[in-house]
Protein backbone atom coordinates (compact mmCIF):
# COMPACT_ATOMS: atom_id res chain seq x y z
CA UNK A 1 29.46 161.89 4.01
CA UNK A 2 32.79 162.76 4.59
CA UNK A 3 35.90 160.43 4.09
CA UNK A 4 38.65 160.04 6.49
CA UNK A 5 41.32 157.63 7.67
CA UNK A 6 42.70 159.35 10.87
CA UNK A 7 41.31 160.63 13.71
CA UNK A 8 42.90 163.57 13.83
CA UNK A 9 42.11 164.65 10.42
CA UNK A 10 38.78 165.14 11.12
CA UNK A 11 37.90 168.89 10.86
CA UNK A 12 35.63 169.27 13.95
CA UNK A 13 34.31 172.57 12.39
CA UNK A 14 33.19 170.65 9.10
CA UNK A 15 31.42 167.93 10.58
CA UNK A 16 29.26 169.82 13.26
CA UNK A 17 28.82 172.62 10.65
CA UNK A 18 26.80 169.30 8.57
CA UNK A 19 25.37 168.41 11.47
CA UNK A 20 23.56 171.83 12.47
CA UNK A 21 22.40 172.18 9.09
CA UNK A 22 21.62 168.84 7.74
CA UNK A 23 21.29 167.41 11.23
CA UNK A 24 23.22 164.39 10.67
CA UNK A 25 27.22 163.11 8.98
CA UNK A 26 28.55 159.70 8.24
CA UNK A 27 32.25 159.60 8.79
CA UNK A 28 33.99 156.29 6.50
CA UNK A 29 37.12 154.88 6.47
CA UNK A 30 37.86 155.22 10.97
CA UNK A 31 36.99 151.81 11.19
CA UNK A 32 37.08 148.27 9.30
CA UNK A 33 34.22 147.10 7.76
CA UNK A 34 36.09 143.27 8.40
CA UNK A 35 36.72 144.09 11.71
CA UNK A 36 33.04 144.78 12.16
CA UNK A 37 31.54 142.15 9.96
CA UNK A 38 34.24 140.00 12.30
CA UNK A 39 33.00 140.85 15.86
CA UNK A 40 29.20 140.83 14.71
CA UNK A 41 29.80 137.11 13.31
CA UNK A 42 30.85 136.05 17.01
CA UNK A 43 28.62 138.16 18.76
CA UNK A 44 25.79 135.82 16.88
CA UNK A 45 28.29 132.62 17.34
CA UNK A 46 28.31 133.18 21.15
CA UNK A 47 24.75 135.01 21.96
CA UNK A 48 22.13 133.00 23.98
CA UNK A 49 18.61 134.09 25.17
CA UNK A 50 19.74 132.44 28.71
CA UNK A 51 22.06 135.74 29.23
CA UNK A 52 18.88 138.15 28.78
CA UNK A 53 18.20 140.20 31.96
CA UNK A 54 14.24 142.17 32.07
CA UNK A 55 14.57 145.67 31.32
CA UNK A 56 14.35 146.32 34.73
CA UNK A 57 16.60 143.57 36.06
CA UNK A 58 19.60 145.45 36.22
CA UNK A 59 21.45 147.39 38.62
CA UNK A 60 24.59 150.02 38.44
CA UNK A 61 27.81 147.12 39.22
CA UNK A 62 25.81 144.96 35.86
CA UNK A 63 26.50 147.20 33.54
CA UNK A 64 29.80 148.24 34.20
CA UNK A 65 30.64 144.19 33.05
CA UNK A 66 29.98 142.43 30.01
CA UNK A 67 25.92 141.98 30.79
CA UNK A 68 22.99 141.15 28.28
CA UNK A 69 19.35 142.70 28.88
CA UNK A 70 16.42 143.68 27.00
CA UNK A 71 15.43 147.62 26.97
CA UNK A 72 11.16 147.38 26.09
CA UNK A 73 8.53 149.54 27.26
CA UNK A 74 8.53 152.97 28.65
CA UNK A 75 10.28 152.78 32.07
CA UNK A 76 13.92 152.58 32.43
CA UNK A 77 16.13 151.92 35.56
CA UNK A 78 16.28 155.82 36.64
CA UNK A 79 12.50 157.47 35.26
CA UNK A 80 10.06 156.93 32.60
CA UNK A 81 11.56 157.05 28.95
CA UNK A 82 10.57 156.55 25.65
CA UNK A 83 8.88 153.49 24.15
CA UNK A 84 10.99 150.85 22.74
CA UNK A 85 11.86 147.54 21.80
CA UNK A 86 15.68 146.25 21.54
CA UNK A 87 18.20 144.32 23.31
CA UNK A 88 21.26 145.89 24.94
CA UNK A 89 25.20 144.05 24.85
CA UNK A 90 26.90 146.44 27.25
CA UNK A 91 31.32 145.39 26.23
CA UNK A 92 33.10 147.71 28.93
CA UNK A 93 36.85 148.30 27.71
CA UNK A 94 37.95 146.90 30.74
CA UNK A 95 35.95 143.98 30.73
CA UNK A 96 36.87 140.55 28.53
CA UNK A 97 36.83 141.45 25.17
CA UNK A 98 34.17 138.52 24.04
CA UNK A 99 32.98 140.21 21.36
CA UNK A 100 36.18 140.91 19.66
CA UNK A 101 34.82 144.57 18.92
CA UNK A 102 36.78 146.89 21.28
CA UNK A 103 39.27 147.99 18.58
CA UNK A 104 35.95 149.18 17.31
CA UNK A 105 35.04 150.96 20.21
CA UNK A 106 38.04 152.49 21.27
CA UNK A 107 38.13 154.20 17.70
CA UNK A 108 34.44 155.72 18.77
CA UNK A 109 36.00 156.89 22.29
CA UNK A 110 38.49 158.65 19.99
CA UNK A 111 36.22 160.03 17.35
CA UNK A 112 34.03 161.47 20.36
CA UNK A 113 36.59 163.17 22.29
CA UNK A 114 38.40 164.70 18.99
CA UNK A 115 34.72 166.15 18.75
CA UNK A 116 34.49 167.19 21.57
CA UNK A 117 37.78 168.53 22.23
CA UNK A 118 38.87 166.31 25.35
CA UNK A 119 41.87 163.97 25.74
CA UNK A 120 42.04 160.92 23.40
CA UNK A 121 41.75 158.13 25.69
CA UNK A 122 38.75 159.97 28.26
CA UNK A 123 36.32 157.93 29.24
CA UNK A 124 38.21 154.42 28.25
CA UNK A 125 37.78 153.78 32.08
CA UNK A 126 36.11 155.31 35.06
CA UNK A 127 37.09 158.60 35.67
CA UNK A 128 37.64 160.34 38.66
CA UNK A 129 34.50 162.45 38.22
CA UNK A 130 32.81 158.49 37.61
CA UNK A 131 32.11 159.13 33.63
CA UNK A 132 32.83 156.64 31.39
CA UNK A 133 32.47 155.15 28.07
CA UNK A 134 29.40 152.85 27.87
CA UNK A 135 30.36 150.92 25.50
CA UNK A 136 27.08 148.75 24.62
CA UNK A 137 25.42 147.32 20.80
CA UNK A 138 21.77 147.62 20.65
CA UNK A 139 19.92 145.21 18.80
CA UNK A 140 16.64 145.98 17.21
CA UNK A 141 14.77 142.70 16.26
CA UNK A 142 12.92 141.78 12.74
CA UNK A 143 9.71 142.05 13.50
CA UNK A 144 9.14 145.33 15.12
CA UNK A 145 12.35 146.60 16.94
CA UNK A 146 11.53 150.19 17.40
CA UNK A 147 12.50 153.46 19.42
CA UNK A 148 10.02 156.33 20.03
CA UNK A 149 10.90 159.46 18.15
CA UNK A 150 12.35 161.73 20.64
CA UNK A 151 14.99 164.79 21.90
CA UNK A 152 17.75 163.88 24.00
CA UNK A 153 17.06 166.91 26.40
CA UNK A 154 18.70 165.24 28.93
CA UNK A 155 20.62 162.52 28.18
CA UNK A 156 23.55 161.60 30.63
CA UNK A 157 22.99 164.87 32.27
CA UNK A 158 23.89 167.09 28.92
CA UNK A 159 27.66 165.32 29.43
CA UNK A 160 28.44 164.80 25.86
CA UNK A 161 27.92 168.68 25.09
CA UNK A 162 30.32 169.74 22.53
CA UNK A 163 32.42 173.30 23.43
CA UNK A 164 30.22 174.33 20.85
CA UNK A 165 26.93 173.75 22.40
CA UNK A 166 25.92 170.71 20.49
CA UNK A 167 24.52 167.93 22.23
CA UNK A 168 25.64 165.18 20.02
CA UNK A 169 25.56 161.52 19.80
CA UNK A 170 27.88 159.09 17.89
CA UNK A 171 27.33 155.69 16.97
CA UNK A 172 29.04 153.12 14.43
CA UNK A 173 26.86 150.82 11.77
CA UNK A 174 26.84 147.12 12.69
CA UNK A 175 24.16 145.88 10.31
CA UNK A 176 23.47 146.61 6.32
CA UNK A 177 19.82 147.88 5.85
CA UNK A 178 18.70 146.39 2.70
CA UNK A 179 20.38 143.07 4.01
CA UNK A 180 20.00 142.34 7.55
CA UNK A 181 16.82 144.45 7.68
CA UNK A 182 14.91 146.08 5.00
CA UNK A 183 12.59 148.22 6.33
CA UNK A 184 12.90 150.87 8.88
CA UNK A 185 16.17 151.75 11.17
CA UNK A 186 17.21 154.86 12.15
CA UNK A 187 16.21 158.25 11.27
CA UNK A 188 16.12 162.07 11.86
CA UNK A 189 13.59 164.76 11.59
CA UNK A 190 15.05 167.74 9.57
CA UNK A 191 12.69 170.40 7.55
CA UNK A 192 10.09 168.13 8.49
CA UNK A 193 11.10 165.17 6.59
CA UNK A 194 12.25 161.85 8.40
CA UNK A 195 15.34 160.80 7.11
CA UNK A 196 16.90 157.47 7.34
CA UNK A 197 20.25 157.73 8.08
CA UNK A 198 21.06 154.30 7.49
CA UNK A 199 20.04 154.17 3.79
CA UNK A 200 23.40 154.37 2.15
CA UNK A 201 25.68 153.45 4.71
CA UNK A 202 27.90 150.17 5.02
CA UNK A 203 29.43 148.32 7.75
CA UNK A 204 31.80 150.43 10.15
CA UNK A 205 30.17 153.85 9.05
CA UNK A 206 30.02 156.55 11.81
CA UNK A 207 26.87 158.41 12.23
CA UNK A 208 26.98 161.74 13.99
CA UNK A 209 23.64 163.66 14.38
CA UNK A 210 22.31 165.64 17.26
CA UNK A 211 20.43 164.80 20.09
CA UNK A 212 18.34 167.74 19.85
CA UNK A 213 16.67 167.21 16.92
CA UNK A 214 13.94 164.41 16.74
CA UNK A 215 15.60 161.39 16.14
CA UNK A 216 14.26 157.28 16.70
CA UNK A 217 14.14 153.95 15.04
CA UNK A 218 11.25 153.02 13.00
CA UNK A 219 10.02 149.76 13.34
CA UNK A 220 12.45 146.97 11.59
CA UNK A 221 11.12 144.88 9.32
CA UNK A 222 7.47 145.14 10.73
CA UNK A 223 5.90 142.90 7.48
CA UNK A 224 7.92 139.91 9.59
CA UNK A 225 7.35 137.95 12.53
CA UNK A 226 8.77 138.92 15.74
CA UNK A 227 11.64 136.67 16.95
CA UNK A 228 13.63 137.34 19.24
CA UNK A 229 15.53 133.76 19.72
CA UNK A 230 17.88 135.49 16.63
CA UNK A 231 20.14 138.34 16.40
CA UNK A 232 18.36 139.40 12.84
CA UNK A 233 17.75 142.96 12.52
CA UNK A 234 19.72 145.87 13.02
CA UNK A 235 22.60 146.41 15.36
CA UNK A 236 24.57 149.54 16.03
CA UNK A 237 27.32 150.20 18.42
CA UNK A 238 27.49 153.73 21.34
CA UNK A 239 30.04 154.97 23.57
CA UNK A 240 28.52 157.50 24.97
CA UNK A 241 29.68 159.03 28.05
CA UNK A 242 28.23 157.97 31.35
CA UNK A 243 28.38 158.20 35.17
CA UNK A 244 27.95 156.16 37.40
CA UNK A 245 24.36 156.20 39.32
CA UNK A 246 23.24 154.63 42.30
């Protein structure tokens, strides 16, 4: 774990030098716990089951707006994928901020392009090459929210390669395991051991790990009964870079 208040203070070397060899950081102190205990608190205020779109139900214009759908199965929009259970929020920047979370966001854009060694603001809104920042929480239900260990080989078309050659992914903590969930979350495979990444983190930590290791979430909570009326389980916040497909 490495502490840091600024953006630019983050030593790009140090944190992908962790991540090769211990195939994961946590980056604290970018972004307010409140802010994020804030925007989670209305996300459950406003959230209703009558906004849920089919994992299927969903075309390219949806999800460049504020747009609520479930993500369950093995067969995505574009190919076949990797099993899974959760529910997607997708917040554009330059949609209504409902959530009250894109000061949260917009700090991830940030902490991704430092990484990566682009401009600060990239990807805040559709680029002339048509990346952009998907800016989305996934929500993993008690009961058995789950995603398939895997490599992202492919991801958005290798975009959020690193000058380095890392392929990495970023996302911010939205839920406390050990009190909105207790068992399962997120993990990595490194020297054959799964590791939780999740275990000792609070609220507005930034996990960094590469997408070429094995990486998935085990089940949440499976001892419980699904239900997915609630927003009780784990949520965690991307803004990884995307273009637009047709």
């Amino acid at each position: 774990m490495i502490k840091v208040e600024n953006v630019n203070d983050i030593s790009r070397e140090e944190v992908l030098d962790n991540v090769r060899n211990n195939a994961f950081e946590v980056l604290r102190g970018l972004i307010d716990p409140n802010e994020v205990a804030k925007g989670v608190q209305l996300l459950k205020e406003v959230f209703s089951v009558k906004n849920d779109h089919g994992s299927l139900d969903v075309s390219p214009e949806q999800i460049l707006n504020n747009f609520q759908k479930w993500s369950v199965g093995s067969v995505s929009p574009k190919s076949d994928t990797d099993a899974r259970l959760l529910r997607i929020f997708y917040n554009p920047l330059w949609c209504e901020d409902i959530y009250k979370l894109h000061g949260v966001f917009n700090k991830l854009v940030e902490i991704r392009n430092h990484l990566q060694g682009m401009p600060e603001d990239y990807g805040k809104k559709i680029e002339d090459n048509n990346l952009y920042s998907a800016c989305r929480i996934q929500f993993y239900p008690k009961g058995g929210g789950f995603m398939q260990s895997h490599t992202d080989h492919i991801g958005e078309g290798n975009i959020d390669k690193t000058e380095v050659g890392k392929f990495i992914q970023i996302l911010v903590v939205l839920s406390k395991k050990g009190k909105d969930f207790i068992r399962g979350g997120g993990f990595v495979v490194h020297n054959g051991k799964r590791i939780f990444v999740e275990d000792n983190c609070e609220l507005g930590d930034v996990i960094i790990y590469d997408g070429l290791t094995i990486h998935g979430v085990e089940d949440v909570d499976p001892h419980l009964p699904l239900d997915t009326t609630t927003l009780e389980g784990r949520l965690v916040g991307f803004a990884t870079l995307y273009k637009i497909w047709s």
